[in-house]
Protein backbone atom coordinates (compact mmCIF):
# COMPACT_ATOMS: atom_id res chain seq x y z
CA UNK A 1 93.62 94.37 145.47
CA UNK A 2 95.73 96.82 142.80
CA UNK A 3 96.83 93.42 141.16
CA UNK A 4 93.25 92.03 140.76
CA UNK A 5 92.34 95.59 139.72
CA UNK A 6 95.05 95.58 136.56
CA UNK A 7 94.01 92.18 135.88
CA UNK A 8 90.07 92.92 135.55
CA UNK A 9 91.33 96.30 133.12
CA UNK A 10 93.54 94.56 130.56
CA UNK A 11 93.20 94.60 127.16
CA UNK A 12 93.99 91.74 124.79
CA UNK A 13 95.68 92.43 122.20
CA UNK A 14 95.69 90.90 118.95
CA UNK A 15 99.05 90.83 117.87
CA UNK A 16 100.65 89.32 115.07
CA UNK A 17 98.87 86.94 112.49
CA UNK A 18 95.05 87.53 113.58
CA UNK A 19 93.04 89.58 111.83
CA UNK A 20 90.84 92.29 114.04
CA UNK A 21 87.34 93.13 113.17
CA UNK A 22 85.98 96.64 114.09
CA UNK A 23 83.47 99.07 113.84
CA UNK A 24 82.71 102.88 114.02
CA UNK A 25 79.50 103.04 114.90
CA UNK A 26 78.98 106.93 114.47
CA UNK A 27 80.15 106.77 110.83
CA UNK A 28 78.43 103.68 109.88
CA UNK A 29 81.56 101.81 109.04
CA UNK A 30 82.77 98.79 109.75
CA UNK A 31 85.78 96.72 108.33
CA UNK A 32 89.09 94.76 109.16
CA UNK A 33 92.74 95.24 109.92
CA UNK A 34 95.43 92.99 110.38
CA UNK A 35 99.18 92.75 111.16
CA UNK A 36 101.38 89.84 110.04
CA UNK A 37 104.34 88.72 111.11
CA UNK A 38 105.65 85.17 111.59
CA UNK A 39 103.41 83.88 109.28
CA UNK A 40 103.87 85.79 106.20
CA UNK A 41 107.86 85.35 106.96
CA UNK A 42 107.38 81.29 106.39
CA UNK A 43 105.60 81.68 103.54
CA UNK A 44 107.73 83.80 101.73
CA UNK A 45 111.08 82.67 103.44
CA UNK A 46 109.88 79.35 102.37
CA UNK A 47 110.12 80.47 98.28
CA UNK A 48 112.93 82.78 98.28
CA UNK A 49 111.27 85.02 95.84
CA UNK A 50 113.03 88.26 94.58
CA UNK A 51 112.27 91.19 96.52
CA UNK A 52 110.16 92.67 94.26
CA UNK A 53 108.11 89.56 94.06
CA UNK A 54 107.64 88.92 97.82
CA UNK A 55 106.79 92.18 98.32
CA UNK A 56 104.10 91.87 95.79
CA UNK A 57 102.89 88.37 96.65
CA UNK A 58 103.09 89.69 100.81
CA UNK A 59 99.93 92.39 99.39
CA UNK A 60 98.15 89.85 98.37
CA UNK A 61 97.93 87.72 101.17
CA UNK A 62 97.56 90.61 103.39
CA UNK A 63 94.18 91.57 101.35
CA UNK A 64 93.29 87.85 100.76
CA UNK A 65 93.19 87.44 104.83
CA UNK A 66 91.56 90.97 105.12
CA UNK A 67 88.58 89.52 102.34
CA UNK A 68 88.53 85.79 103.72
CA UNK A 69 87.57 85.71 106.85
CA UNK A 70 84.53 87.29 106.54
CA UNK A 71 83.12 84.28 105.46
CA UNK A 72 80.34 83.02 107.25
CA UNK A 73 80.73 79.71 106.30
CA UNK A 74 82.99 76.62 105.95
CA UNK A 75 84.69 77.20 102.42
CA UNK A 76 87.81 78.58 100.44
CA UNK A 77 88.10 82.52 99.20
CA UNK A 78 90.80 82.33 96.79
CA UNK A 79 92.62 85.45 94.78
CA UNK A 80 94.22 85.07 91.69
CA UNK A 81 96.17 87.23 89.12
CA UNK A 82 97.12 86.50 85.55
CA UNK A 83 98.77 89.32 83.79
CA UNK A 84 101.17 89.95 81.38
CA UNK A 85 103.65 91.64 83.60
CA UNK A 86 107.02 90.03 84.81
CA UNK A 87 104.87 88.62 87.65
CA UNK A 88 102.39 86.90 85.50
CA UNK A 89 100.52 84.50 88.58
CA UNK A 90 100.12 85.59 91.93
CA UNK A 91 97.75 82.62 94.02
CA UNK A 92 96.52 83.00 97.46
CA UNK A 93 94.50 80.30 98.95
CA UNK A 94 92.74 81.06 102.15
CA UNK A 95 90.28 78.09 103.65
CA UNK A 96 88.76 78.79 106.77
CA UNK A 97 88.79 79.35 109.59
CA UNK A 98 92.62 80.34 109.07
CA UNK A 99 94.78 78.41 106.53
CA UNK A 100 96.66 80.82 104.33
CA UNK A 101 99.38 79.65 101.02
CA UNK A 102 100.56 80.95 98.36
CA UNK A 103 102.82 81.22 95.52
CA UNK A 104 104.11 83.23 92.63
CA UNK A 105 105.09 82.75 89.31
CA UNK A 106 107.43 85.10 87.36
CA UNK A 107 109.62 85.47 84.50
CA UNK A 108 113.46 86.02 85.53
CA UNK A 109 114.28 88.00 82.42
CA UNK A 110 111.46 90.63 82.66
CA UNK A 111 111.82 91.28 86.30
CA UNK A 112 115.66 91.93 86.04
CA UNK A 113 115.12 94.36 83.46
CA UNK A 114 112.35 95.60 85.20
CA UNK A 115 114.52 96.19 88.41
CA UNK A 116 117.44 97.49 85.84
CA UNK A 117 114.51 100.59 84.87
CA UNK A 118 113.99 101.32 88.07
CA UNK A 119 110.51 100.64 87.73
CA UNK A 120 109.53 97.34 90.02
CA UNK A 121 106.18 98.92 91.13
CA UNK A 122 103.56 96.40 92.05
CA UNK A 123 101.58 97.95 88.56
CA UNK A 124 105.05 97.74 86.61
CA UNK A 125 105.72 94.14 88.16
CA UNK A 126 101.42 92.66 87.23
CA UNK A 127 101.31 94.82 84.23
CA UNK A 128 97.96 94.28 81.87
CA UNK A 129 95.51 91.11 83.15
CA UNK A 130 92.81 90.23 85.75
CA UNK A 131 92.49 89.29 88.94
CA UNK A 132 89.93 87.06 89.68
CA UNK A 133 88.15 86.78 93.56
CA UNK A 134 86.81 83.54 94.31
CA UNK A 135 84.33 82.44 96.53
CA UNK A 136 84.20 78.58 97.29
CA UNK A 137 81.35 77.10 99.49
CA UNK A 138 82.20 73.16 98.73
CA UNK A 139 81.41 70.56 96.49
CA UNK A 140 78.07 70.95 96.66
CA UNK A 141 77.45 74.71 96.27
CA UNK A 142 77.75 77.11 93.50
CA UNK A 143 81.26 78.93 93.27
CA UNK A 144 81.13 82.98 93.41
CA UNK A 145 83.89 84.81 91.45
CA UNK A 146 84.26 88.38 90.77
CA UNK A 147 86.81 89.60 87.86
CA UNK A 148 88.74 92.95 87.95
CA UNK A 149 90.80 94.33 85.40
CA UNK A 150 94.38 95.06 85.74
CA UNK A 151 95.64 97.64 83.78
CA UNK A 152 98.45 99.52 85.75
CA UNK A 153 96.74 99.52 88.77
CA UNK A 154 97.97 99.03 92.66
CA UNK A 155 96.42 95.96 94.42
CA UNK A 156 94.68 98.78 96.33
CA UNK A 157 92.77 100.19 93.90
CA UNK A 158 91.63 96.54 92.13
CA UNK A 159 90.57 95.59 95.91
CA UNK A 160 88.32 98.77 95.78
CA UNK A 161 86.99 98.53 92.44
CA UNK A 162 85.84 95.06 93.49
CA UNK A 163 84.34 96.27 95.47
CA UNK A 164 82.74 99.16 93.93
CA UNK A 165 82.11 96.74 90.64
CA UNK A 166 80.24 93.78 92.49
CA UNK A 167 78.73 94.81 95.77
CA UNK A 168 78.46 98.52 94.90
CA UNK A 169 80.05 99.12 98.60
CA UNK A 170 82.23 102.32 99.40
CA UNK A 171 85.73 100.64 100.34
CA UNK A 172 88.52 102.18 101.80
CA UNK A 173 91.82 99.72 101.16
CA UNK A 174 95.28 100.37 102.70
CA UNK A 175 98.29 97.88 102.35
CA UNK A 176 102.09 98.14 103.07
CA UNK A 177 104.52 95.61 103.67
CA UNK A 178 108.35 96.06 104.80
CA UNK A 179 111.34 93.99 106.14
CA UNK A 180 112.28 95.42 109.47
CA UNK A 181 115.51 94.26 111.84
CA UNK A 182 114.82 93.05 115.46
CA UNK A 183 116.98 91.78 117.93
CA UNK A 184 117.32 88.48 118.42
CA UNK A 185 119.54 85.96 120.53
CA UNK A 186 122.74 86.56 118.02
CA UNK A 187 122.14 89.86 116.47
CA UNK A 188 119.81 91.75 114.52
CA UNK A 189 117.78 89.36 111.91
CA UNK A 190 115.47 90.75 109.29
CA UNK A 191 111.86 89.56 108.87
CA UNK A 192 108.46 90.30 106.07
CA UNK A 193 105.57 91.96 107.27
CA UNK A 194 102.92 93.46 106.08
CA UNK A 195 99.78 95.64 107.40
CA UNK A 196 96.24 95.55 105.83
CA UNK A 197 93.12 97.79 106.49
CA UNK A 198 89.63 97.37 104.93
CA UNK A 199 87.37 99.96 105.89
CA UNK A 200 83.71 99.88 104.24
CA UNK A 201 80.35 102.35 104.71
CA UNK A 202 77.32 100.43 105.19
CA UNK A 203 74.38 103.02 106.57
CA UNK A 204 71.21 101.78 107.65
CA UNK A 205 69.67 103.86 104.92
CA UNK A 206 71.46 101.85 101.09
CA UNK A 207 70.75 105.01 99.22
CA UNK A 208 73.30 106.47 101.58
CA UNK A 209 75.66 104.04 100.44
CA UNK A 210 75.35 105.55 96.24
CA UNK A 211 78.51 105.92 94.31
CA UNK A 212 79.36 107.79 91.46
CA UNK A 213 78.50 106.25 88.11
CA UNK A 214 82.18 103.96 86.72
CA UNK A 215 83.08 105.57 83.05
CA UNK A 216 81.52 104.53 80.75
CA UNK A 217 77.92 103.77 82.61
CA UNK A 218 74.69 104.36 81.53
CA UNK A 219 73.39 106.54 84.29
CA UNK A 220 71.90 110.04 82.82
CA UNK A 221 73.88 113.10 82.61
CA UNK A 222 74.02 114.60 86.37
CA UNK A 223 73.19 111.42 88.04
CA UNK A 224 75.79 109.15 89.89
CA UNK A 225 78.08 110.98 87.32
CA UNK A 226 81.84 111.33 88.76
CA UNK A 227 82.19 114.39 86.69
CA UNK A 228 78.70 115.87 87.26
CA UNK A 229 76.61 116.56 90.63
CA UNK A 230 77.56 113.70 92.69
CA UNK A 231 78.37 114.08 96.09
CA UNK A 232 79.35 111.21 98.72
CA UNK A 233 77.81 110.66 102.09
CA UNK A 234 79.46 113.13 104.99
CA UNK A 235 80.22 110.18 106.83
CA UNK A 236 82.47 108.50 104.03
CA UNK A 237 84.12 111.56 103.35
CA UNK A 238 85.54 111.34 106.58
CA UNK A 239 86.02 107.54 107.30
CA UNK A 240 88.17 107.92 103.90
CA UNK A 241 89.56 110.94 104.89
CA UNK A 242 90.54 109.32 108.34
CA UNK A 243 91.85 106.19 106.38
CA UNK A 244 93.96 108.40 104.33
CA UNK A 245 96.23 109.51 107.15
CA UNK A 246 97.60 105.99 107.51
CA UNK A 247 101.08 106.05 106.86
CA UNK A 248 102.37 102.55 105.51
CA UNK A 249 105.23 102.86 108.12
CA UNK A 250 102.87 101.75 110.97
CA UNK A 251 100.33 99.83 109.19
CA UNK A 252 102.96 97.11 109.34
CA UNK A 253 104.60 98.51 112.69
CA UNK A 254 104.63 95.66 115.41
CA UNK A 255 105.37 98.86 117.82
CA UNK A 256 101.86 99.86 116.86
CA UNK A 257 99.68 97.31 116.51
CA UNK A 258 96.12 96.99 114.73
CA UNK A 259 94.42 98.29 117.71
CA UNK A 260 96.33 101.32 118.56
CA UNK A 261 96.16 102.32 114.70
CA UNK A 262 92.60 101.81 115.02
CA UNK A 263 92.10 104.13 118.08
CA UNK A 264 94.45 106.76 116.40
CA UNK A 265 92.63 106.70 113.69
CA UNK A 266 88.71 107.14 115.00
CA UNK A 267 89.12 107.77 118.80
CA UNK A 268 87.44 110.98 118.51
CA UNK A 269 83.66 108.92 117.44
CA UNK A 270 84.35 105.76 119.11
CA UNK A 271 85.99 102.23 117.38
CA UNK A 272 85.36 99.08 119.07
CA UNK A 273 86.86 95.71 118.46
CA UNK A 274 85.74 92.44 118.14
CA UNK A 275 87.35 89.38 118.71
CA UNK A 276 90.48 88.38 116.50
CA UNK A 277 90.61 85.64 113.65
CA UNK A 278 93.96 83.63 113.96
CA UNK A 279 95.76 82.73 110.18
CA UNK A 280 98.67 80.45 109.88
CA UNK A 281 100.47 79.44 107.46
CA UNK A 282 98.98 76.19 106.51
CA UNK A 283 99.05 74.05 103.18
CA UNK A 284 96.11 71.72 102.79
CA UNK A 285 98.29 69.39 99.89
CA UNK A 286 98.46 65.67 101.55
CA UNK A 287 99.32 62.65 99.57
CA UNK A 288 95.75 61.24 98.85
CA UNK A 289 94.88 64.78 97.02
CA UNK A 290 97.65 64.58 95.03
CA UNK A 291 96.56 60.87 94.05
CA UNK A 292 93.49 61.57 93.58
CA UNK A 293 94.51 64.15 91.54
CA UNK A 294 97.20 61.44 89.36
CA UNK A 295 94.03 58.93 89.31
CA UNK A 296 92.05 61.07 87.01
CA UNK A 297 95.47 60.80 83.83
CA UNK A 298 95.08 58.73 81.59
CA UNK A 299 98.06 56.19 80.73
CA UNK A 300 99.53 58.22 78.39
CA UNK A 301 99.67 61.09 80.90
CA UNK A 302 101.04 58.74 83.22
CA UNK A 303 103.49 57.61 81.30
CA UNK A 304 104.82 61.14 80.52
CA UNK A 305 104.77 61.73 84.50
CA UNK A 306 107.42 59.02 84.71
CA UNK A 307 111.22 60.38 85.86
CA UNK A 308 113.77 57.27 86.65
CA UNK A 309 110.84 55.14 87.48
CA UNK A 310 108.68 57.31 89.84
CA UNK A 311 106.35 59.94 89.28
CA UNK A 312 107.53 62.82 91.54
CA UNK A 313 105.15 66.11 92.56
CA UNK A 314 105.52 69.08 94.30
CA UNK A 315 103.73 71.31 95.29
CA UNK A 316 103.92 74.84 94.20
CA UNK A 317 102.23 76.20 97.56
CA UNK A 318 104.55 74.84 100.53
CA UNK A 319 107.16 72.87 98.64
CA UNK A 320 106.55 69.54 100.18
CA UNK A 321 107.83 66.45 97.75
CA UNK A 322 105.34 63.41 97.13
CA UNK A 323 106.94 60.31 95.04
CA UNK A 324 104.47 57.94 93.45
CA UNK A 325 105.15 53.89 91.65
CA UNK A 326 103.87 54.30 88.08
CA UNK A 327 102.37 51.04 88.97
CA UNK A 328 99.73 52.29 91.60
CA UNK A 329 97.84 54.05 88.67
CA UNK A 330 97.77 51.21 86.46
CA UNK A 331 93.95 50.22 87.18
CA UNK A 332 92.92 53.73 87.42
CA UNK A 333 94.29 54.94 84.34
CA UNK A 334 92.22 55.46 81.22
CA UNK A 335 93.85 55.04 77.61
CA UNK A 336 92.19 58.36 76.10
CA UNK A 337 93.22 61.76 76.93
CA UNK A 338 90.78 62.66 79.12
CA UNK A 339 92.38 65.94 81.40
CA UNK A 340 93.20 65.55 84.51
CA UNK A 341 90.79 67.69 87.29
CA UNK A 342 91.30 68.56 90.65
């Protein structure tokens, strides 16, 4: 009877890799936080990035799976930087209902002298650009994208002035990411992960939801002004407040886990949790995209693809190696220099 008792009271935890949607019903909030582990360690064990750049690209997914499953439909949400920093191309590619890669570019000279200063910051390592949020439904729907500007910001702050800039939604943003030691059978081995928390205010009543004017706006003196007579909604105050306390140290904690974070934070008015959304680290390159892809070159494309007789691709997200004959494009090929499209 005790046994069937436990059994009928246990919780299910979420765990690594699944990200956990809650809500707070007394403040009006609602959001997403995630933990990942084994996952994010492929990925970036897989490139064998710099530290600084790992670290950096680990943020990104980490908001990227935080933002994409939301979506209520079959599609891709895709995040992209292009700066002018020594990490000049961050791409994260999430298609749901859970496949997650990724990839950076950077410049070896400018991030060594970069890590030489001291100054290998995630605003030092993006510098000046944009980050563009994308929104794909298929081939037969319009794309959705929403541009931020980079200009020495964390990717904390552009996630928030997304949001701010295209939904006009309070959001609350907290990332971290570490390497921690565990034991395992033949010593201590070090792993990535990283810890992600979206928290947004959407009242019943939208006025509720008003925000103080960005600089530069055209609202009158006074009004939705962050330097005049503004003043946010009690209840954000305090979800913000609350979201404030997290320290990155257990946002990527295994020890703690999304949910007990989550009651620390807003036991005292209530947080439920709904069920969990599983990612994985999954690349969505086969051998027929990449053809299809080679179809669309025209000869003299082709015929610049060719290394010792084969054409050979990789691809930038998981690495995987695809070798082509010259000769299987021959029909397809067109003799102007029409671009290639994916």
């Amino acid at each position: 009877m005790a046994e069937a008792e436990r059994a009928l009271g246990e919780f299910g935890y979420a765990g690594d890799d699944a990200v956990v949607p809650f809500n707070v019903e007394a403040l009006e909030a609602r959001g997403r936080a995630v933990q990942l582990g084994p996952m994010l360690d492929q990925i970036l064990g897989r490139h064998d990035y710099p530290e600084p750049v790992s670290r950096l690209l680990a943020e990104m997914i980490a908001l990227t799976v935080l933002l994409g499953t939301s979506l209520k439909f079959d599609g891709k949400f895709i995040a992209q930087t292009q700066t002018d920093g020594p990490v000049d191309l961050l791409v994260v590619d999430f298609a749901t209902p859970s496949s997650v890669r990724a990839y950076a570019r950077f410049d070896e000279a400018k991030l060594q002298a970069a890590i030489d200063a001291g100054t290998a910051n995630s605003e030092t390592l993006l510098g000046k650009g944009v980050m563009a949020l994308t929104v794909d439904q298929g081939a037969y729907m319009q794309r959705y994208q929403g541009i931020v500007e980079l200009n020495g910001t964390s990717m904390e702050e552009v996630a928030e002035a997304y949001f701010r800039q295209s939904e006009q939604i309070p959001t609350a943003v907290k990332l971290a990411v570490a390497r921690i030691a565990r034991r395992g059978e033949h010593g201590f081995v070090e792993g990535w992960r990283a810890g992600g928390l979206i928290a947004q205010f959407l009242p019943e009543a939208p006025e509720r939801m008003r925000l103080p004017d960005l600089p530069g706006g055209d609202a009158p003196e006074g009004v939705d002004d962050p330097e005049g007579s503004f003043e946010p909604d009690d209840a954000w105050v305090e979800v913000r407040a609350l979201v404030d306390t997290i320290d990155a140290s257990e946002l990527a904690d295994p020890d703690v886990g999304v949910e007990r974070l989550l009651f620390r934070l807003f036991h005292e008015r209530g947080v439920r949790v709904f069920p969990a959304n599983p990612v994985a680290d999954d690349c969505s390159c086969t051998r027929e995209r990449i053809r299809d892809v080679l179809s669309n070159f025209s000869r003299e494309e082709i015929g610049e693809s060719v290394e010792d007789g084969r054409i050979a691709v990789t691809c930038e997200f998981c690495g995987e190696g695809y070798e082509f004959d010259p000769a299987e494009f021959e029909a397809d090929a067109t003799s102007g220099d029409a671009p290639a499209s994916e």
